[in-house]
C-alpha atoms as a PDB file:
ATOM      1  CA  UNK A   1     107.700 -61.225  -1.366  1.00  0.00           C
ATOM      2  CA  UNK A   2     104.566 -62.653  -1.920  1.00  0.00           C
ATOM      3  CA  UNK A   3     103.626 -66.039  -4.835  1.00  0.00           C
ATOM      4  CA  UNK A   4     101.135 -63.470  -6.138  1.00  0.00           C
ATOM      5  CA  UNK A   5     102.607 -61.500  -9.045  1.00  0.00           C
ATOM      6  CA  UNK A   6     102.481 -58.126 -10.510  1.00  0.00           C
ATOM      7  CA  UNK A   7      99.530 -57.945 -12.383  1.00  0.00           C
ATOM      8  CA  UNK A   8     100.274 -54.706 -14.296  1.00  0.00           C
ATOM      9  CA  UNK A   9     103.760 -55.946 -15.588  1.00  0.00           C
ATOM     10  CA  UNK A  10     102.222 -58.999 -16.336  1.00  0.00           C
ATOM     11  CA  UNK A  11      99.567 -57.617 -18.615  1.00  0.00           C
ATOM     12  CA  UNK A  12      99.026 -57.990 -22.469  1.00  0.00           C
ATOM     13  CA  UNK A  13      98.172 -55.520 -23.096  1.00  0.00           C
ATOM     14  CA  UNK A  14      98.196 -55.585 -27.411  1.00  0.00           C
ATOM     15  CA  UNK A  15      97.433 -58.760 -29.290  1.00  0.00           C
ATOM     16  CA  UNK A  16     101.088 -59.636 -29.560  1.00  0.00           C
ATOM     17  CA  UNK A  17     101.366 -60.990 -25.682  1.00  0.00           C
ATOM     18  CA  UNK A  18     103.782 -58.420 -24.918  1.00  0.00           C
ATOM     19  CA  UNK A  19     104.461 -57.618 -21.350  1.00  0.00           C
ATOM     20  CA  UNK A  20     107.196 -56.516 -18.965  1.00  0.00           C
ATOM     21  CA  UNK A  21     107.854 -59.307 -17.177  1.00  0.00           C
ATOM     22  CA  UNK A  22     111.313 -61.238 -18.565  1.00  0.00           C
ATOM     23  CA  UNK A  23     113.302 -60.076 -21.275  1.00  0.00           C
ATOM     24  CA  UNK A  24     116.737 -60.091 -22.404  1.00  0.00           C
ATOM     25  CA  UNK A  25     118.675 -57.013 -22.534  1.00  0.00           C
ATOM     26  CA  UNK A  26     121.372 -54.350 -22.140  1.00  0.00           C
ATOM     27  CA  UNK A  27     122.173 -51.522 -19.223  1.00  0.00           C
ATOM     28  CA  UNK A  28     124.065 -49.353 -17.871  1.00  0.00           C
ATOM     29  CA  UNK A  29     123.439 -47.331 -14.373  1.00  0.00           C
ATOM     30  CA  UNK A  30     124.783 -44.598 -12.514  1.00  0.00           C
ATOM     31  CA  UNK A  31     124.747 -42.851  -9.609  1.00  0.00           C
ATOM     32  CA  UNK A  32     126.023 -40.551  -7.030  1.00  0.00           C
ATOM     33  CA  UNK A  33     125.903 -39.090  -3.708  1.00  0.00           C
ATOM     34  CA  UNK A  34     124.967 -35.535  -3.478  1.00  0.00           C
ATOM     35  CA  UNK A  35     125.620 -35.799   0.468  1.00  0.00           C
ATOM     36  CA  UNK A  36     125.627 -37.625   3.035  1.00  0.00           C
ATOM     37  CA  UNK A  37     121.514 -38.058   2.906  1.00  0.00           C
ATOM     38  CA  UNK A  38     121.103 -37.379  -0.844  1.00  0.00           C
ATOM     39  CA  UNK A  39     121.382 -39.525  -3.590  1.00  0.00           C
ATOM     40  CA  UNK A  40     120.112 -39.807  -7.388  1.00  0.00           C
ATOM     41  CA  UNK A  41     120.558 -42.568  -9.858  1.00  0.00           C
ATOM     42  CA  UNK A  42     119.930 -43.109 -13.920  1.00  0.00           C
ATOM     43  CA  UNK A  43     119.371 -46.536 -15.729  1.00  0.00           C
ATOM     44  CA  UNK A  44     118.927 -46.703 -19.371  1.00  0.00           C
ATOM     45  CA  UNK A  45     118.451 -49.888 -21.250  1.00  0.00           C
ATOM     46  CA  UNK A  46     117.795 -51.413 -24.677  1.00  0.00           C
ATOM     47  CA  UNK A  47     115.951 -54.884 -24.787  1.00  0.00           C
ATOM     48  CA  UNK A  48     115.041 -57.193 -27.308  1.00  0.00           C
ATOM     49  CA  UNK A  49     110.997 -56.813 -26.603  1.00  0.00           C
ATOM     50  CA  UNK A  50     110.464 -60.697 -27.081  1.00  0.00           C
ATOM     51  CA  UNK A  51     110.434 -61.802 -23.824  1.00  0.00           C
ATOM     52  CA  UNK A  52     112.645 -65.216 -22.819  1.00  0.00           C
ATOM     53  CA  UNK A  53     111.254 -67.844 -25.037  1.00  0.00           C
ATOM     54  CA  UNK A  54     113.755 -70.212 -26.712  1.00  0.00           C
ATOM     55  CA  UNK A  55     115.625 -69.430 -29.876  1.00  0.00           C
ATOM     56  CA  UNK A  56     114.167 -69.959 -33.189  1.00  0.00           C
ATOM     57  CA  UNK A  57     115.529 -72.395 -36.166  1.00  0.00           C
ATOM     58  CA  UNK A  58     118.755 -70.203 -36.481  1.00  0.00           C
ATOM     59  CA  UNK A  59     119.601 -69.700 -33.123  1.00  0.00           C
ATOM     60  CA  UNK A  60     118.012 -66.349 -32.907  1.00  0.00           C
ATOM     61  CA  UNK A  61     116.452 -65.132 -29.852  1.00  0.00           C
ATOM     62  CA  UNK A  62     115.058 -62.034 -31.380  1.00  0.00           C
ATOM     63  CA  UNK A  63     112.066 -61.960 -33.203  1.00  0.00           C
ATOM     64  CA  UNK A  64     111.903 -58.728 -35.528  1.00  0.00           C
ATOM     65  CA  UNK A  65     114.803 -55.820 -35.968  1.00  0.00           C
ATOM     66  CA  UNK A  66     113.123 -53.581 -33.497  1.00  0.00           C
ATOM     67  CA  UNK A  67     114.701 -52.671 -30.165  1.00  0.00           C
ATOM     68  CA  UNK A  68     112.715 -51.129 -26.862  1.00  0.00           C
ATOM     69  CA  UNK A  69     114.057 -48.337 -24.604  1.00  0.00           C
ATOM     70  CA  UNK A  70     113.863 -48.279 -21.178  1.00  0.00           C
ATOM     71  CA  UNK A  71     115.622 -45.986 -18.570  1.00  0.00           C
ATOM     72  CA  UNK A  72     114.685 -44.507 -14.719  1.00  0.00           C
ATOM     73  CA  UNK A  73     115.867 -42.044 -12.547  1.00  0.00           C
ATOM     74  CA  UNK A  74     115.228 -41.906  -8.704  1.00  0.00           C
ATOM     75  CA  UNK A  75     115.938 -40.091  -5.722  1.00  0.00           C
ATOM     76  CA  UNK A  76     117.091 -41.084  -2.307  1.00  0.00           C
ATOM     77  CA  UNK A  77     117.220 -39.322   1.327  1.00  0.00           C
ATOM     78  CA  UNK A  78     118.416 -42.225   3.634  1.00  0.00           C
ATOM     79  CA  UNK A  79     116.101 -45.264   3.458  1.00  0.00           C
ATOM     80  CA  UNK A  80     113.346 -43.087   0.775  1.00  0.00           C
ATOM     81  CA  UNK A  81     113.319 -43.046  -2.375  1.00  0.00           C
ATOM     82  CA  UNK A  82     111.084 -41.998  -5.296  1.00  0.00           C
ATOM     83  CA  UNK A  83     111.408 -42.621  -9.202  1.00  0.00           C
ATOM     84  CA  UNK A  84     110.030 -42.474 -12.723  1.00  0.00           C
ATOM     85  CA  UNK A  85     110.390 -45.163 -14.588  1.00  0.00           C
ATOM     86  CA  UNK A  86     109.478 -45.384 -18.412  1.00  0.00           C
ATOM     87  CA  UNK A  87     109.716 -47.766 -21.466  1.00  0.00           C
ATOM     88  CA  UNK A  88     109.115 -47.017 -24.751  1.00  0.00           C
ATOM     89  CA  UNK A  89     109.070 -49.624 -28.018  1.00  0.00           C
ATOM     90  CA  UNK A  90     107.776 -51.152 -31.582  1.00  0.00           C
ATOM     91  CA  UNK A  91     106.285 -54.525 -32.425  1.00  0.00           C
ATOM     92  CA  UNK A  92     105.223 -55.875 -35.460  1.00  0.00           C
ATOM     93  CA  UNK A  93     102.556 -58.827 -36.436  1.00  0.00           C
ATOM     94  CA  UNK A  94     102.858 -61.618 -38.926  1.00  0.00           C
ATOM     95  CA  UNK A  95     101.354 -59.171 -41.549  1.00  0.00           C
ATOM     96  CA  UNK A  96     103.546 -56.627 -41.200  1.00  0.00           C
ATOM     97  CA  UNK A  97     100.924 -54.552 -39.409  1.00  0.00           C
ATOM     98  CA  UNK A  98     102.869 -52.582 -36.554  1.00  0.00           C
ATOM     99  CA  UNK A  99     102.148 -51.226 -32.989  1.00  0.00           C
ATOM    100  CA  UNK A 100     104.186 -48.818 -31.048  1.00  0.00           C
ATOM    101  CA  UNK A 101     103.518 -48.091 -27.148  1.00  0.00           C
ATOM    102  CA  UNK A 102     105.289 -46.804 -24.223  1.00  0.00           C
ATOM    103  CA  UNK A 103     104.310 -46.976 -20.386  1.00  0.00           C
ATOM    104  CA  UNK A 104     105.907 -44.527 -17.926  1.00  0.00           C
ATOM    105  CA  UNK A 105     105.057 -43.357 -14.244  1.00  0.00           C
ATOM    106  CA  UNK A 106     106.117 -43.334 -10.621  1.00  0.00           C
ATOM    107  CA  UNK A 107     107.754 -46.021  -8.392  1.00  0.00           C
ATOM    108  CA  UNK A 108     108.382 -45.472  -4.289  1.00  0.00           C
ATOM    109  CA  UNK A 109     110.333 -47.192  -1.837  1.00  0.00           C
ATOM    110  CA  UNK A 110     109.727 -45.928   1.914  1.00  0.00           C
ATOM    111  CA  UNK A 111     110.590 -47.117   5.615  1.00  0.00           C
ATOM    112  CA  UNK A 112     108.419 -46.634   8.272  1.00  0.00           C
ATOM    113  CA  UNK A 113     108.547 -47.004  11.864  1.00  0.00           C
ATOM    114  CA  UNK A 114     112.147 -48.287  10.797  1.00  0.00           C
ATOM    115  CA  UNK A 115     110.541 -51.684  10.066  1.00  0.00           C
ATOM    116  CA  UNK A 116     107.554 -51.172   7.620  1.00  0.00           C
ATOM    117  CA  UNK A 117     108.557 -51.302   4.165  1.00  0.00           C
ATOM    118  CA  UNK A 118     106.325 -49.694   1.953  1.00  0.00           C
ATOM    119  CA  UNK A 119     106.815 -49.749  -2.071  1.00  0.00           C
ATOM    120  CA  UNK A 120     105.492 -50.085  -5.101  1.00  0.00           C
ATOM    121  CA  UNK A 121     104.986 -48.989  -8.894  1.00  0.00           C
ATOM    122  CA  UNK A 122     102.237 -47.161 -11.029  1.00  0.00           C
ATOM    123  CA  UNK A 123     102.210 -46.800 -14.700  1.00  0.00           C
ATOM    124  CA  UNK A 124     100.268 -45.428 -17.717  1.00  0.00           C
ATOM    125  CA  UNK A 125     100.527 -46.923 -20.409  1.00  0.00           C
ATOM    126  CA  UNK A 126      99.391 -46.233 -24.776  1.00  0.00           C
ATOM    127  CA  UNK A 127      99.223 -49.204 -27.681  1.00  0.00           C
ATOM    128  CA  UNK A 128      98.777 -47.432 -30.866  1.00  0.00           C
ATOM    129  CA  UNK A 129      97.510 -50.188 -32.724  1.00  0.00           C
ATOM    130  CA  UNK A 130      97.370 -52.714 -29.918  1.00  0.00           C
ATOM    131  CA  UNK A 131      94.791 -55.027 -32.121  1.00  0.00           C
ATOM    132  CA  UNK A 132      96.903 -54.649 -35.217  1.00  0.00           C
ATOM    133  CA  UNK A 133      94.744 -53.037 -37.593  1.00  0.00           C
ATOM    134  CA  UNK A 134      95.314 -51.179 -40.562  1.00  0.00           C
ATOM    135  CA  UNK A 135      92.884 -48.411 -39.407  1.00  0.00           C
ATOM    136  CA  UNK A 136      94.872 -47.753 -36.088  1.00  0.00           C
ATOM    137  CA  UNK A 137      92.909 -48.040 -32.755  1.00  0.00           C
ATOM    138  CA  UNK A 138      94.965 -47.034 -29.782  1.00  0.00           C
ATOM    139  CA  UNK A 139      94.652 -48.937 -26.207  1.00  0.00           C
ATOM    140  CA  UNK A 140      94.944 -46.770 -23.291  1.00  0.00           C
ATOM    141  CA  UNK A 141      95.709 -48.665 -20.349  1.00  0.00           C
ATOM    142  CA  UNK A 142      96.946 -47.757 -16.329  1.00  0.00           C
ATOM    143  CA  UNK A 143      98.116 -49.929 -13.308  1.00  0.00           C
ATOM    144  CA  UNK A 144     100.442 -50.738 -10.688  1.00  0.00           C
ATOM    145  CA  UNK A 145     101.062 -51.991  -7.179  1.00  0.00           C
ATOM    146  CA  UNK A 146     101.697 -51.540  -3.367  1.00  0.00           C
ATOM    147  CA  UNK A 147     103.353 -53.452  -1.306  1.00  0.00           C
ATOM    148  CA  UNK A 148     104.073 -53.694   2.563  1.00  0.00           C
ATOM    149  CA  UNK A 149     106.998 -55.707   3.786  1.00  0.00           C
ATOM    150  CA  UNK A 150     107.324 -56.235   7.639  1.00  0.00           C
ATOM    151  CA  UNK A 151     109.579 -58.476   9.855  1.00  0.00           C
ATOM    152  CA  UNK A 152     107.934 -59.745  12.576  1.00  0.00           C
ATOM    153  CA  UNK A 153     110.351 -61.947  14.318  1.00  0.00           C
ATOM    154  CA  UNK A 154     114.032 -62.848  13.784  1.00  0.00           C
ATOM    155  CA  UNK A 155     111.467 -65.831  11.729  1.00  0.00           C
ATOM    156  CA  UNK A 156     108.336 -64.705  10.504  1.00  0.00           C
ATOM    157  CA  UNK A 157     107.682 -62.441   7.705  1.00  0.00           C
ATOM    158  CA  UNK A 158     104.569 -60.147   6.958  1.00  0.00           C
ATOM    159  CA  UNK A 159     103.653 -59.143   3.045  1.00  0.00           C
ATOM    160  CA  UNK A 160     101.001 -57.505   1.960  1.00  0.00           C
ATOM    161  CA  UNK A 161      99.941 -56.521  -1.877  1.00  0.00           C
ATOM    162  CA  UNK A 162      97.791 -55.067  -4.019  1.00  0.00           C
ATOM    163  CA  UNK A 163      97.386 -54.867  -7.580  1.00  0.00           C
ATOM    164  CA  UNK A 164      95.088 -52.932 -10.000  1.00  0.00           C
ATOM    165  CA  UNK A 165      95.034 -53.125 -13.800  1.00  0.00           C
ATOM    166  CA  UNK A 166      92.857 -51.201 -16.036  1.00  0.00           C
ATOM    167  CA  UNK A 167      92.868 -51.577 -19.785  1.00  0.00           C
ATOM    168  CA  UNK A 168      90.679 -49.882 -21.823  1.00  0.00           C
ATOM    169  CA  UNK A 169      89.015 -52.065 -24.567  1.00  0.00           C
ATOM    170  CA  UNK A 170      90.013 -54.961 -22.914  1.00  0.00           C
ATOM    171  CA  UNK A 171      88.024 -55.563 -19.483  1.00  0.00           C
ATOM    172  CA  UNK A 172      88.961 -58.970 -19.262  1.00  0.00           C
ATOM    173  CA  UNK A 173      92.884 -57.888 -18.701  1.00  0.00           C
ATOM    174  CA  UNK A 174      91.056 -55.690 -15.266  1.00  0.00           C
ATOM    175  CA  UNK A 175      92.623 -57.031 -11.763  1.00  0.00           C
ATOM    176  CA  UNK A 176      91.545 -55.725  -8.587  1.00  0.00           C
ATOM    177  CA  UNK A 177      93.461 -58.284  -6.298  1.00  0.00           C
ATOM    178  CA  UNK A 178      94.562 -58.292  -2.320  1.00  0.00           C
ATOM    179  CA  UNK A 179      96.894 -59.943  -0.936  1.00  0.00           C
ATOM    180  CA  UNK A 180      98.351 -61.040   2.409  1.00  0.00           C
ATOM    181  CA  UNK A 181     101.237 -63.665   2.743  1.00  0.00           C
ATOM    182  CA  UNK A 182     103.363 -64.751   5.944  1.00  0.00           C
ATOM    183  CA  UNK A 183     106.490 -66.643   5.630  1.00  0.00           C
ATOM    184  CA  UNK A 184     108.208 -68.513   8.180  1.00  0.00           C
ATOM    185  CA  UNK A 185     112.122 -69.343   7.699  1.00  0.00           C
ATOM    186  CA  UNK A 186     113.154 -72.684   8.364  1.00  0.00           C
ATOM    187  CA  UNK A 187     116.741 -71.838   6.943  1.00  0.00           C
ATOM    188  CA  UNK A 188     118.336 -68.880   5.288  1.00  0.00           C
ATOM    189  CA  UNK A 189     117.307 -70.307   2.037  1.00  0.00           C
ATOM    190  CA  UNK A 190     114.199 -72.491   3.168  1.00  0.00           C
ATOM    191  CA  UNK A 191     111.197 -71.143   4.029  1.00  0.00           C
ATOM    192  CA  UNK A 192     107.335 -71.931   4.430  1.00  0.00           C
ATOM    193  CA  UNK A 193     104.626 -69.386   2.757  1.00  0.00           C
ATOM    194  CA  UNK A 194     101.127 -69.448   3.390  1.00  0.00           C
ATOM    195  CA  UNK A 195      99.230 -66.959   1.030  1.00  0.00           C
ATOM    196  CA  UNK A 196      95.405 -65.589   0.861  1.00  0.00           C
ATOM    197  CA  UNK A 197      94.096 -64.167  -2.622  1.00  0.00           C
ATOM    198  CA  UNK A 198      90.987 -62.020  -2.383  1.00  0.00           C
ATOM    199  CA  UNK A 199      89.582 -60.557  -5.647  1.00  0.00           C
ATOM    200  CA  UNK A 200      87.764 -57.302  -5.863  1.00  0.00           C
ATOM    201  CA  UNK A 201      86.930 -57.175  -9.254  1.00  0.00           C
ATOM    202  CA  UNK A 202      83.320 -55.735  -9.948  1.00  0.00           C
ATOM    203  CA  UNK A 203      81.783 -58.567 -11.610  1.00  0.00           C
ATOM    204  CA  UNK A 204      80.796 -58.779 -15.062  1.00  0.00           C
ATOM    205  CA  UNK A 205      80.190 -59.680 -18.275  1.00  0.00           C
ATOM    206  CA  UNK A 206      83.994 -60.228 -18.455  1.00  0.00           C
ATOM    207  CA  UNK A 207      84.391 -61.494 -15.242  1.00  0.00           C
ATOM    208  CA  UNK A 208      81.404 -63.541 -14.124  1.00  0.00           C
ATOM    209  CA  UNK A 209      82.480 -64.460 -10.783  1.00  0.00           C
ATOM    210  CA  UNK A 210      84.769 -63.420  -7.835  1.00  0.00           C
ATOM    211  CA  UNK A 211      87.867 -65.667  -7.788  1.00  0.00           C
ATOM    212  CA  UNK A 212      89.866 -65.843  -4.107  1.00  0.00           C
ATOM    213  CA  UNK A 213      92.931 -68.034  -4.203  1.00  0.00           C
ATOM    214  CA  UNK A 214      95.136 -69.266  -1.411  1.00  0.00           C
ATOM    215  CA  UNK A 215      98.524 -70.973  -1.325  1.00  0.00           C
ATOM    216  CA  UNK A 216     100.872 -72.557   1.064  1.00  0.00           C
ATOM    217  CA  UNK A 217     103.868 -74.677   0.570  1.00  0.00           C
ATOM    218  CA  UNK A 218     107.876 -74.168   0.723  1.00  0.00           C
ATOM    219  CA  UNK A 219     110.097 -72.082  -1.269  1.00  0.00           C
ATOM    220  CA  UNK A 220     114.029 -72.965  -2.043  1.00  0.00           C
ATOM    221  CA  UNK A 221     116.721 -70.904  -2.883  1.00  0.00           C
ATOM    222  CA  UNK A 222     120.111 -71.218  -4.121  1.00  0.00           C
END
């Protein structure tokens, strides 16, 4: 896994700051083996849409009566597998103005050469009335990653990433990122990460100037 995020899940899209990062909800899964190869599963969810931030005055967590779907379904043969994922909701502004939008698309999770993982997510996504007007004006907007996981030694650990985002009527919310991170695994749960950023991102009015990052440093876990 690499420091840099998912840029399209991170995205906000409509002026509320929604985005599918954190949120608290509800789910329930299945699945089943068709044979021995073969598999399918189904997740459907219900989420409160408001992300994680603390509880209001009353203890509520919640921020408006709405509730947002979710659900996937995916297919397996051995160590493949191929999805659709979509989501599918209501917000509302402090004037009572609302917006509803859904994203939905294709996910992937393959192995190749038995040691190169390769997944990753796409999705397209619709605001109604993303700006909260009381003409509506609908925001159109697509993006997604890939990602490449490979173990190198019984120590070192290879990721690679890359992210696009496209939202129409809002170029400054456009990534265009690369990303390639090695990790090296002082303990089970302690490990040392040394990341390059490089940005591809025509350059614009919106965004003046390439921006490459880099980070190293150590990670915990418990």
């Amino acid at each position: 896994m690499t420091f840099q995020d998912f840029s399209y899940y991170k995205a906000q899209v409509s002026d509320s700051g929604f985005d599918l990062v954190y949120d608290r909800a509800s789910e329930i899964s299945y699945s089943v083996d068709i044979n021995d190869d073969w598999g399918v599963g189904i997740l459907t969810g219900i989420a409160n849409g408001n992300g994680i931030s603390n509880a209001d005055g009353s203890r509520n967590f919640d921020e408006d009566n709405f509730k947002n779907l979710y659900g996937r379904i995916n297919a397996s043969y051995g160590s493949q597998g191929v999805g659709i994922y979509g989501y599918k909701g209501r917000e509302k502004s402090s004037a009572n103005i609302e917006n509803g939008f859904f994203r939905i698309g294709p996910d992937f999770n393959f192995m190749i050469f038995d040691d190169w993982n390769v997944w990753g997510s796409y999705l397209y996504g619709e605001d109604d009335n993303g700006f909260f007007r009381t003409n509506k004006d609908t925001i159109k907007s697509w993006g997604g990653f890939t990602a490449v996981t490979h173990k190198l030694n019984d120590d070192w650990i290879l990721s690679l990433l890359h992210n696009y985002v496209d939202v129409d009527r809002k170029p400054a919310q456009n990534v265009h990122t690369a990303t390639v991170n090695l990790s090296y695994y002082l303990m089970r749960n302690l490990k040392f990460v040394f990341e390059l950023t490089g940005d591809f991102q025509s350059t614009s009015a919106n965004h003046i100037e390439k921006t490459h990052t880099g980070e190293f440093g150590f990670v915990f876990a418990y």
